[in-house]
N, C-alpha and C. Protein backbone atom coordinates (compact mmCIF):
# COMPACT_ATOMS: atom_id res chain seq x y z
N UNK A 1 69.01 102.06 82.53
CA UNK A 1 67.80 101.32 82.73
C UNK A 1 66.84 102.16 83.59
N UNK A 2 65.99 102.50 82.96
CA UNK A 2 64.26 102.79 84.05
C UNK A 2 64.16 102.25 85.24
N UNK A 3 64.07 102.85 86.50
CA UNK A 3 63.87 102.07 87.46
C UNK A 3 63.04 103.53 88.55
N UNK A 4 61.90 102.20 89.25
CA UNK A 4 61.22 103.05 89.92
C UNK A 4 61.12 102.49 91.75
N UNK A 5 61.56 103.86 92.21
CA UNK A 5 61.68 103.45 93.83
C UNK A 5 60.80 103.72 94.14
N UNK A 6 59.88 102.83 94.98
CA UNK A 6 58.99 103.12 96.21
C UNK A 6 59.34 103.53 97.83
N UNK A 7 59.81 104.67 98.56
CA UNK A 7 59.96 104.42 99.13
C UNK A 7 59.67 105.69 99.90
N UNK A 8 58.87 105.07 101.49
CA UNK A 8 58.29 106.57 101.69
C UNK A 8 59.38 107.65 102.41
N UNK A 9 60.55 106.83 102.89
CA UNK A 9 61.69 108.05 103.74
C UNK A 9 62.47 108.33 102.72
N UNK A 10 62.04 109.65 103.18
CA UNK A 10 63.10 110.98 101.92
C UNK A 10 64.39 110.50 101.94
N UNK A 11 65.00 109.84 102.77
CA UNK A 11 66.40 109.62 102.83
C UNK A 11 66.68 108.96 102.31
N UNK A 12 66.04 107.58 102.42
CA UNK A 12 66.84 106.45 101.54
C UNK A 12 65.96 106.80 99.96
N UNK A 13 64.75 107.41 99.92
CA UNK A 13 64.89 107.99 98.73
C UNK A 13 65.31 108.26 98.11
N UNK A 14 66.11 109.52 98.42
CA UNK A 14 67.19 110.32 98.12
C UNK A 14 68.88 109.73 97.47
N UNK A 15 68.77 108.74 98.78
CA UNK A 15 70.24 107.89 98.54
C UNK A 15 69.89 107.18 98.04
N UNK A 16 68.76 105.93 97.29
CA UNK A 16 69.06 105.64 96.52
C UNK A 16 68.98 105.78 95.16
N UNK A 17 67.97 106.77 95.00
CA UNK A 17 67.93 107.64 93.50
C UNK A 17 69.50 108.08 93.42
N UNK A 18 70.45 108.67 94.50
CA UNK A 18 71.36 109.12 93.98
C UNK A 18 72.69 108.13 93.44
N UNK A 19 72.54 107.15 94.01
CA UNK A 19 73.41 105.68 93.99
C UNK A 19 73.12 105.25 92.76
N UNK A 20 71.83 104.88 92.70
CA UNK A 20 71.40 104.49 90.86
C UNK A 20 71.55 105.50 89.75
N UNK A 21 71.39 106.40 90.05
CA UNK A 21 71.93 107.63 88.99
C UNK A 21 73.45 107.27 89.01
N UNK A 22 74.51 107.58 90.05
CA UNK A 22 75.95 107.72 89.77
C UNK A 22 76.04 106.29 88.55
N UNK A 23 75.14 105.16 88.88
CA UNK A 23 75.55 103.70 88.56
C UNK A 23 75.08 103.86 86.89
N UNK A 24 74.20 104.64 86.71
CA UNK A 24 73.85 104.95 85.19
C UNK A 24 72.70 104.65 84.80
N UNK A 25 71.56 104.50 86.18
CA UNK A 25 70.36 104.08 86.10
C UNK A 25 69.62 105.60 85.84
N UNK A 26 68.56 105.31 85.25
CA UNK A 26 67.22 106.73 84.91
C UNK A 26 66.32 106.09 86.33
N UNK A 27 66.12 107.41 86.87
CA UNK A 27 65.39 106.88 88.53
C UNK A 27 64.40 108.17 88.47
N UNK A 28 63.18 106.96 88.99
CA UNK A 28 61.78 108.05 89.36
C UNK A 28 61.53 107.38 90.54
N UNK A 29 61.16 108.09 91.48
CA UNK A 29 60.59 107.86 92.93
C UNK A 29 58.96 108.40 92.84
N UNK A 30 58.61 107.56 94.14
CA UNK A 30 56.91 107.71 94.40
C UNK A 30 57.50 107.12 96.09
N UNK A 31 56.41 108.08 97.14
CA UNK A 31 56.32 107.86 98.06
C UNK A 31 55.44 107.17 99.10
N UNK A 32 54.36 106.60 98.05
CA UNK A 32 53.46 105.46 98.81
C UNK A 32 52.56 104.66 97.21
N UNK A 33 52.02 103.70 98.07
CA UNK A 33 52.06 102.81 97.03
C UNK A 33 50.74 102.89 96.52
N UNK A 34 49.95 103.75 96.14
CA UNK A 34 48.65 104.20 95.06
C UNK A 34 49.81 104.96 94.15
N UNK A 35 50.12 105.80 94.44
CA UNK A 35 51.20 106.25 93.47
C UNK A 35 52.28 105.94 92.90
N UNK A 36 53.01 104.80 93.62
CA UNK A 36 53.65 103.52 93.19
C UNK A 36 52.90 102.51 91.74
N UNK A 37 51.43 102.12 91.89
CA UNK A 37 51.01 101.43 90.67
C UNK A 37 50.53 102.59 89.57
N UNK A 38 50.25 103.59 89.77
CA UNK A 38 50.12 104.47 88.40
C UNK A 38 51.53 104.99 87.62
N UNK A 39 52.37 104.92 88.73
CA UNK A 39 54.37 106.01 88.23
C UNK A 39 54.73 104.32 87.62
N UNK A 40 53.92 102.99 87.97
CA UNK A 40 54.71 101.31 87.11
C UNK A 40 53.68 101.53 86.32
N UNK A 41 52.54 101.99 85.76
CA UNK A 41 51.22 101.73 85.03
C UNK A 41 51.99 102.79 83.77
N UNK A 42 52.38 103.75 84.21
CA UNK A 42 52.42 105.13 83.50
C UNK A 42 53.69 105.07 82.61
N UNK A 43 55.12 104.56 83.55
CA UNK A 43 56.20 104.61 82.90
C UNK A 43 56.84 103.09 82.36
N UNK A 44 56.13 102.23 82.55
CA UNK A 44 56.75 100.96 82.86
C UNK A 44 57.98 100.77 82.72
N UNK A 45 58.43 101.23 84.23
CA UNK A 45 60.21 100.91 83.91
C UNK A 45 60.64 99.70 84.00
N UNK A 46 61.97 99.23 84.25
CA UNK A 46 62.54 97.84 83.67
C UNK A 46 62.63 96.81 85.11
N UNK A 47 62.47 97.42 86.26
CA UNK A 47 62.65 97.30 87.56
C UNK A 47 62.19 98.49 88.56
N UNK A 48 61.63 97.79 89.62
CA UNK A 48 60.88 98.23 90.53
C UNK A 48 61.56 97.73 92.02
N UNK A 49 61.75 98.93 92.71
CA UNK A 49 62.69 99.05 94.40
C UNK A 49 61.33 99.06 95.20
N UNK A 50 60.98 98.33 95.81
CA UNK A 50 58.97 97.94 96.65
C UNK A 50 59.64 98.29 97.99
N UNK A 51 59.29 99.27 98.70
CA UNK A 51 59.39 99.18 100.33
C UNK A 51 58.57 98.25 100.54
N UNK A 52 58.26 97.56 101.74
CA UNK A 52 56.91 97.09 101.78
C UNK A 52 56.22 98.14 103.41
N UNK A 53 56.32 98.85 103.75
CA UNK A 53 55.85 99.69 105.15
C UNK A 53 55.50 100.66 104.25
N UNK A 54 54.70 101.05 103.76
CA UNK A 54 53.74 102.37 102.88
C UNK A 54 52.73 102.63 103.61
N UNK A 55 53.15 104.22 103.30
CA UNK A 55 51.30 104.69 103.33
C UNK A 55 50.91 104.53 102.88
N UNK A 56 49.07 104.27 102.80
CA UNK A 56 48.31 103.87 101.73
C UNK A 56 47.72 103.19 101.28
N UNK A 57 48.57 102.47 100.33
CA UNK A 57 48.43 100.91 100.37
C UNK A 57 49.74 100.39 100.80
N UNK A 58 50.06 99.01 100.98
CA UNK A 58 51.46 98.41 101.38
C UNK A 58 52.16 97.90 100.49
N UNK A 59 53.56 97.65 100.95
CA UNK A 59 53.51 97.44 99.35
C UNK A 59 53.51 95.41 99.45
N UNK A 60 53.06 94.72 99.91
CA UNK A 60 52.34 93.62 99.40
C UNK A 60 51.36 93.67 98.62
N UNK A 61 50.43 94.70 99.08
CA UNK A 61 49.24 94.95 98.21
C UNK A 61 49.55 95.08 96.76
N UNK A 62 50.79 96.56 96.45
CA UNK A 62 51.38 96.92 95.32
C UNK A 62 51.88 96.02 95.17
N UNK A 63 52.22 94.77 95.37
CA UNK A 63 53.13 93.59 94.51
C UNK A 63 52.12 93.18 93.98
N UNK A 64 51.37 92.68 95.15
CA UNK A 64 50.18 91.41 94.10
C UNK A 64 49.40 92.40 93.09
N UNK A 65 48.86 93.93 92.96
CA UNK A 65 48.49 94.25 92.00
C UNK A 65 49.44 94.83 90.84
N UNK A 66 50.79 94.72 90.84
CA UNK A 66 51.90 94.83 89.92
C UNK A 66 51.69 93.86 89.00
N UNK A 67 51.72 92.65 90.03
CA UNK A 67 51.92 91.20 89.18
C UNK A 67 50.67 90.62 88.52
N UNK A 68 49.42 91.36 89.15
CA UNK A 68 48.46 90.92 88.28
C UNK A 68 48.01 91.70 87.09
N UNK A 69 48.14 92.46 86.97
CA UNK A 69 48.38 93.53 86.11
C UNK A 69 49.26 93.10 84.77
N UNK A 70 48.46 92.86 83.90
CA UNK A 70 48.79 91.95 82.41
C UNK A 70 50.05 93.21 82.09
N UNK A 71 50.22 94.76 82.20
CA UNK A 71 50.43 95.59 81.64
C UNK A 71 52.12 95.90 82.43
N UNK A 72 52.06 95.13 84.10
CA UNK A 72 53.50 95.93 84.78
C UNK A 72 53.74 94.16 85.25
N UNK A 73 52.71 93.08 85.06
CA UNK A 73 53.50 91.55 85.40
C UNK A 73 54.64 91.19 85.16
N UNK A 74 55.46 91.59 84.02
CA UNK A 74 56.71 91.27 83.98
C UNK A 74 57.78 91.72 84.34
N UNK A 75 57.01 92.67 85.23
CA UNK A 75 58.38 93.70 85.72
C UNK A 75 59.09 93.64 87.04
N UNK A 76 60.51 92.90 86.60
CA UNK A 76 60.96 92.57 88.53
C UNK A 76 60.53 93.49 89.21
N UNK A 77 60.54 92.66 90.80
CA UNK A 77 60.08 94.27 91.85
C UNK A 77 61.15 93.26 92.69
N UNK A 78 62.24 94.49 93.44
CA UNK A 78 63.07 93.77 94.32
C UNK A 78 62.29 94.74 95.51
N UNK A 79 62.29 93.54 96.39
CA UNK A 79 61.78 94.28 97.78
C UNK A 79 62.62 94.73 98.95
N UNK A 80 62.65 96.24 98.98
CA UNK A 80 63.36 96.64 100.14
C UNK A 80 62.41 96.81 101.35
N UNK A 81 63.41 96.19 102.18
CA UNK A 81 62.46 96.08 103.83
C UNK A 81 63.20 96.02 105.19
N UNK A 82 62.68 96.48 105.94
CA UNK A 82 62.85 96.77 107.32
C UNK A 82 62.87 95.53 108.07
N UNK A 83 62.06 94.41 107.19
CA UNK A 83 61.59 93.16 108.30
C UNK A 83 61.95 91.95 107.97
N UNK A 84 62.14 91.20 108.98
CA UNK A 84 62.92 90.39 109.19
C UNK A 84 62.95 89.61 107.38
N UNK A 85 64.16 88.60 107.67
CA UNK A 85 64.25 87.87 106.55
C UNK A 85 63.22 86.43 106.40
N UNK A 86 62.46 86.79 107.82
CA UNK A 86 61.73 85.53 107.78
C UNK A 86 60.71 85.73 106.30
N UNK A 87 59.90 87.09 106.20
CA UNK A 87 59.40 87.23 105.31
C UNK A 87 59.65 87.10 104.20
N UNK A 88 60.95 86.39 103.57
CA UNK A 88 61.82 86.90 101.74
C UNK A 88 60.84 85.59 101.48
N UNK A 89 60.66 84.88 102.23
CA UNK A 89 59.63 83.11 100.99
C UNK A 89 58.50 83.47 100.91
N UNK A 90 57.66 84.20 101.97
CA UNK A 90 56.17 84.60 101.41
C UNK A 90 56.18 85.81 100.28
N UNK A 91 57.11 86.91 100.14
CA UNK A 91 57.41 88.06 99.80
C UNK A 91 57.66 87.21 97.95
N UNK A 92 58.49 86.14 97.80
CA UNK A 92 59.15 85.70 96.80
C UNK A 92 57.94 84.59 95.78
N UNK A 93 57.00 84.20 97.12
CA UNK A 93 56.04 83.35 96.17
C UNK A 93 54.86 84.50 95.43
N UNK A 94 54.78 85.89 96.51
CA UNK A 94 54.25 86.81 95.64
C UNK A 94 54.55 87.10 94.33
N UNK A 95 55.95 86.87 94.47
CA UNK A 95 56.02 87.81 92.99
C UNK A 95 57.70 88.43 92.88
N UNK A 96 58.11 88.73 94.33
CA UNK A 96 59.13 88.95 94.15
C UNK A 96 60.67 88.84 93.71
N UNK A 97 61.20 89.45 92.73
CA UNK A 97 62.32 88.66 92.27
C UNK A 97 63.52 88.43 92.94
N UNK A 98 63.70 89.57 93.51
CA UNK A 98 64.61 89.71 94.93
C UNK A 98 64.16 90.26 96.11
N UNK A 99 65.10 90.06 97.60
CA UNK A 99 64.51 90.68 98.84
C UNK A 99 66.24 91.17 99.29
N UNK A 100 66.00 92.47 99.79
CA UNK A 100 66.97 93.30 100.59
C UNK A 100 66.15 93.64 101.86
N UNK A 101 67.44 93.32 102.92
CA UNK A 101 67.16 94.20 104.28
C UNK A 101 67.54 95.55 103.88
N UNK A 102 67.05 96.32 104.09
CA UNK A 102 67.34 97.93 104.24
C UNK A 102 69.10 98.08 105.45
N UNK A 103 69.14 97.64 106.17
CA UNK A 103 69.91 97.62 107.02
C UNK A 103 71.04 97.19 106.51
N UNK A 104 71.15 96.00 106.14
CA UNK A 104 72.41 96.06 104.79
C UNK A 104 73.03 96.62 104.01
N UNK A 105 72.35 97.54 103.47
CA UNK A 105 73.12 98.12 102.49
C UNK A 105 73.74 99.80 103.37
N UNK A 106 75.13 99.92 102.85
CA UNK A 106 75.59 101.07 103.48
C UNK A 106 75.78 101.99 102.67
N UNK A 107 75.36 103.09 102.85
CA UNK A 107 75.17 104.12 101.91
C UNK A 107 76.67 105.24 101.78
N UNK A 108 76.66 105.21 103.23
CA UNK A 108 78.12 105.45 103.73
C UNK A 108 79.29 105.19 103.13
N UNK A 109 79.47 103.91 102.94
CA UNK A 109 80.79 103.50 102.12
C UNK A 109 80.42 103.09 100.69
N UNK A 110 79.47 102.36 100.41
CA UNK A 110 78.99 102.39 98.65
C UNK A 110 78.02 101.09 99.48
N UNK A 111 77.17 101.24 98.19
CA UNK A 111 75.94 100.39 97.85
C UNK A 111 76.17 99.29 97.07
N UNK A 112 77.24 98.48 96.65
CA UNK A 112 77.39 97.32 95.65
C UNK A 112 75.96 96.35 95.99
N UNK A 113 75.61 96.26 97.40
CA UNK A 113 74.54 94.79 97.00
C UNK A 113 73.67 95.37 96.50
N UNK A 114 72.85 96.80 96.44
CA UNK A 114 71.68 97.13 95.78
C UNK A 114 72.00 97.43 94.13
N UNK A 115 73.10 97.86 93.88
CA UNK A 115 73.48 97.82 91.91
C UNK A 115 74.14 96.49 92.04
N UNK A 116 74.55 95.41 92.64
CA UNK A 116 74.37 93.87 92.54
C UNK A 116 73.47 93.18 92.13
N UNK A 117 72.23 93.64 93.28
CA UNK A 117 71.22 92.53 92.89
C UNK A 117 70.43 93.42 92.26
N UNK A 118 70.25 94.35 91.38
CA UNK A 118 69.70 94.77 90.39
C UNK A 118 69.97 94.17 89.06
N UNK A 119 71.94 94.10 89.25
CA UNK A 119 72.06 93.34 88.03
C UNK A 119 71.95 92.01 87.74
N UNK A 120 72.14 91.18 89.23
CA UNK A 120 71.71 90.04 88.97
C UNK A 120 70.34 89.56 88.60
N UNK A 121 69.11 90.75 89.07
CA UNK A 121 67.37 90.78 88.93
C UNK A 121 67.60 90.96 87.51
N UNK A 122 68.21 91.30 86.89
CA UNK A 122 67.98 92.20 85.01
C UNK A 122 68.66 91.55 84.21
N UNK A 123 70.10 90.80 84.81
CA UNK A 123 70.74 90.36 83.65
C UNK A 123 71.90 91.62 83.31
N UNK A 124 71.21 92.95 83.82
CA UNK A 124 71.80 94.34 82.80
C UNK A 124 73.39 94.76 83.39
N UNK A 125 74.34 94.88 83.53
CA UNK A 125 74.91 95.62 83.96
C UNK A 125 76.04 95.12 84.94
N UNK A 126 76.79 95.66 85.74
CA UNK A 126 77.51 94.87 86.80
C UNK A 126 77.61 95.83 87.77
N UNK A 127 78.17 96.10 88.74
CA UNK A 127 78.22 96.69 89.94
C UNK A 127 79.44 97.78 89.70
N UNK A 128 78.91 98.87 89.15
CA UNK A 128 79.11 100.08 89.03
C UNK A 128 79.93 101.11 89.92
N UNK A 129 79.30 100.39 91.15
CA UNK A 129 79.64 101.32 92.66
C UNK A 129 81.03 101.05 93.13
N UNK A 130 82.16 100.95 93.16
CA UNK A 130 83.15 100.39 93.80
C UNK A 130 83.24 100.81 95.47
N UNK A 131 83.71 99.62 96.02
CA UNK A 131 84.06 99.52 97.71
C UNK A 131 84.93 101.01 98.22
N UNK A 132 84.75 101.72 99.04
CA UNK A 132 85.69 101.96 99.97
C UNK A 132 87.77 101.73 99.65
N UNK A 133 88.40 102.26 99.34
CA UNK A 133 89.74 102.17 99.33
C UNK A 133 90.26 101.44 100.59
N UNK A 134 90.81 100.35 101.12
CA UNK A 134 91.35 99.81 102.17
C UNK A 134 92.14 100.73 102.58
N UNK A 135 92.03 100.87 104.33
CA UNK A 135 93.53 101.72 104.83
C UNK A 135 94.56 100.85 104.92
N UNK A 136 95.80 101.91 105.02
CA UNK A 136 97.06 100.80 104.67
C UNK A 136 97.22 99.83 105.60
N UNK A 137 98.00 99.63 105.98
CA UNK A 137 98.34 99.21 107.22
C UNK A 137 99.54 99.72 107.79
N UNK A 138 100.05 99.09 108.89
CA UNK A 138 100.95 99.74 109.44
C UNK A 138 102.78 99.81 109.08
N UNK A 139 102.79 98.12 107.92
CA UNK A 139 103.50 98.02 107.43
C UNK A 139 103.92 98.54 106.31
N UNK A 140 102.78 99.17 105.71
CA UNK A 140 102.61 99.72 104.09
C UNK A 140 102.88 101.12 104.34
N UNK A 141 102.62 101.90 105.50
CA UNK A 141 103.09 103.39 105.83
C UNK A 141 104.41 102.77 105.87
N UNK A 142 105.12 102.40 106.67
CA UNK A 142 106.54 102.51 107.22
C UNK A 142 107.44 102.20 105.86
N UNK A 143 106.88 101.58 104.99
CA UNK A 143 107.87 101.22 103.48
C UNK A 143 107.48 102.23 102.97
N UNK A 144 106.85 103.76 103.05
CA UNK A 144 106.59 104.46 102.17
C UNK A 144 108.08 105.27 101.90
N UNK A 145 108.39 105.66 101.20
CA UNK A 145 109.99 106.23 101.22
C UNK A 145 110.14 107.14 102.12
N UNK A 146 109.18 108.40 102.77
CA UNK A 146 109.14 109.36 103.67
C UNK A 146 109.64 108.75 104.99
N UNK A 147 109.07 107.12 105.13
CA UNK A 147 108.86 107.04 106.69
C UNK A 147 110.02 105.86 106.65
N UNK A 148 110.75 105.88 105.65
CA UNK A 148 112.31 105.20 105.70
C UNK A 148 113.21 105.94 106.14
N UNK A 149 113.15 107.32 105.49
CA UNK A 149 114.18 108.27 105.73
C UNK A 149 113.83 108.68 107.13
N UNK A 150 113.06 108.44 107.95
CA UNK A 150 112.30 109.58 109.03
C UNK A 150 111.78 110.92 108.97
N UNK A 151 111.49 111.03 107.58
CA UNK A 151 111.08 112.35 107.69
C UNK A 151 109.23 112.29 107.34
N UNK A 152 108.46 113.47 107.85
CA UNK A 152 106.84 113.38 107.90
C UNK A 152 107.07 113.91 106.65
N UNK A 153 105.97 113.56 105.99
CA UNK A 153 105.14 113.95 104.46
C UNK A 153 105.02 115.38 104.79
N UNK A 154 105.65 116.23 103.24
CA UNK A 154 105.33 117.58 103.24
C UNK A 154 106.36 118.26 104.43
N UNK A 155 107.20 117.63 104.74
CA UNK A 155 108.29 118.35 105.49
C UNK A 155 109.62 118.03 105.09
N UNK A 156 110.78 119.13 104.74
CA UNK A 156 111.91 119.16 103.88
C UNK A 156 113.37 118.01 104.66
C-alpha cells in the first residue's frame, strides 16, 4: 500500500519509512506540510502519517486542506503527535481517521501499534511487525538440559 509520511525529524522519518517498508508498505516522505499537500495531490497514496508540529504550514492546516480537497478527501490521514491526547476529538472532527502519540510507539523493540492502526485505518493487512522474543525465565534456563547436568553451554 502507498503511504505518505509527514514528518519533519529525520529520525522518526527514517524509522518509520523503514518499519513500513519491512511491513510491505511503498513509503514516500515529505518534511513539512506545503510539500506534504502536493507529494498527497501528486501521488495520492492510500494513507497519510500527519505530524501535526511542521514547518510551514501545520499539519491541521494540511488536514483541513487534504480533506477539502475533492482530489486527496478520501484519503485516511492518521495523526502522529507529540501532544497531548486531549487534542485526538478536535484532531478527529477534522478529518482524522486515527490519532497516535509519538511516544508510544517503540521503535526499539517493534512498532505493532503504528502497522496496527494502519490496518485497522485501511481495512488492508494485519500487523506484520512481530513483538520482541520474551526472556526466559529463571525456571526455563534451569530445565534446559545443559543446566540439569551442570554443565555451561559450549563447554564439554
Amino acid at each position: 500500500m502507498k503511504i505518505l509520511v509527514v514528518e519533519d525529524s529525520r529520525f522518526l522519518r527514517v524509522a518509520i519509512e523503514r518499519t513500513l517498508g519491512k511491513a510491505g508498505h511503498e513509503v514516500t516522505s515529505t518534511a513539512d506540510g506545503r510539500e506534504a499537500l502536493l507529494a498527497a495531490r501528486h501521488s495520492l497514496p492510500a494513507l497519510i502519517l500527519l505530524d501535526m508540529m511542521l514547518p510551514g504550514l501545520d499539519g491541521t492546516c494540511v488536514l483541513k486542506e487534504l480533506k477539502h480537497d475533492a482530489s486527496t478527501s478520501h484519503i485516511p490521514v492518521v495523526v502522529l503527535t507529540g501532544l497531548s491526547k486531549s487534542n485526538e476529538t478536535k484532531l478527529k472532527k477534522a478529518g482524522a481517521a486515527a490519532y497516535i502519540e509519538k511516544s508510544s510507539i517503540d521503535f526499539s523493540t517493534n512498532a505493532n501499534l503504528l502497522v496496527q492502526t494502519i490496518a485497522s485505518v485501511t481495512g488492508v493487512g494485519e500487523a506484520l511487525v512481530t513483538p520482541e522474543q520474551p526472556k526466559p525465565t529463571a525456571e526455563e534456563v534451569i530445565a534446559t538440559p545443559e543446566a540439569r547436568l551442570g554443565k555451561s553451554v559450549g563447554t564439554p
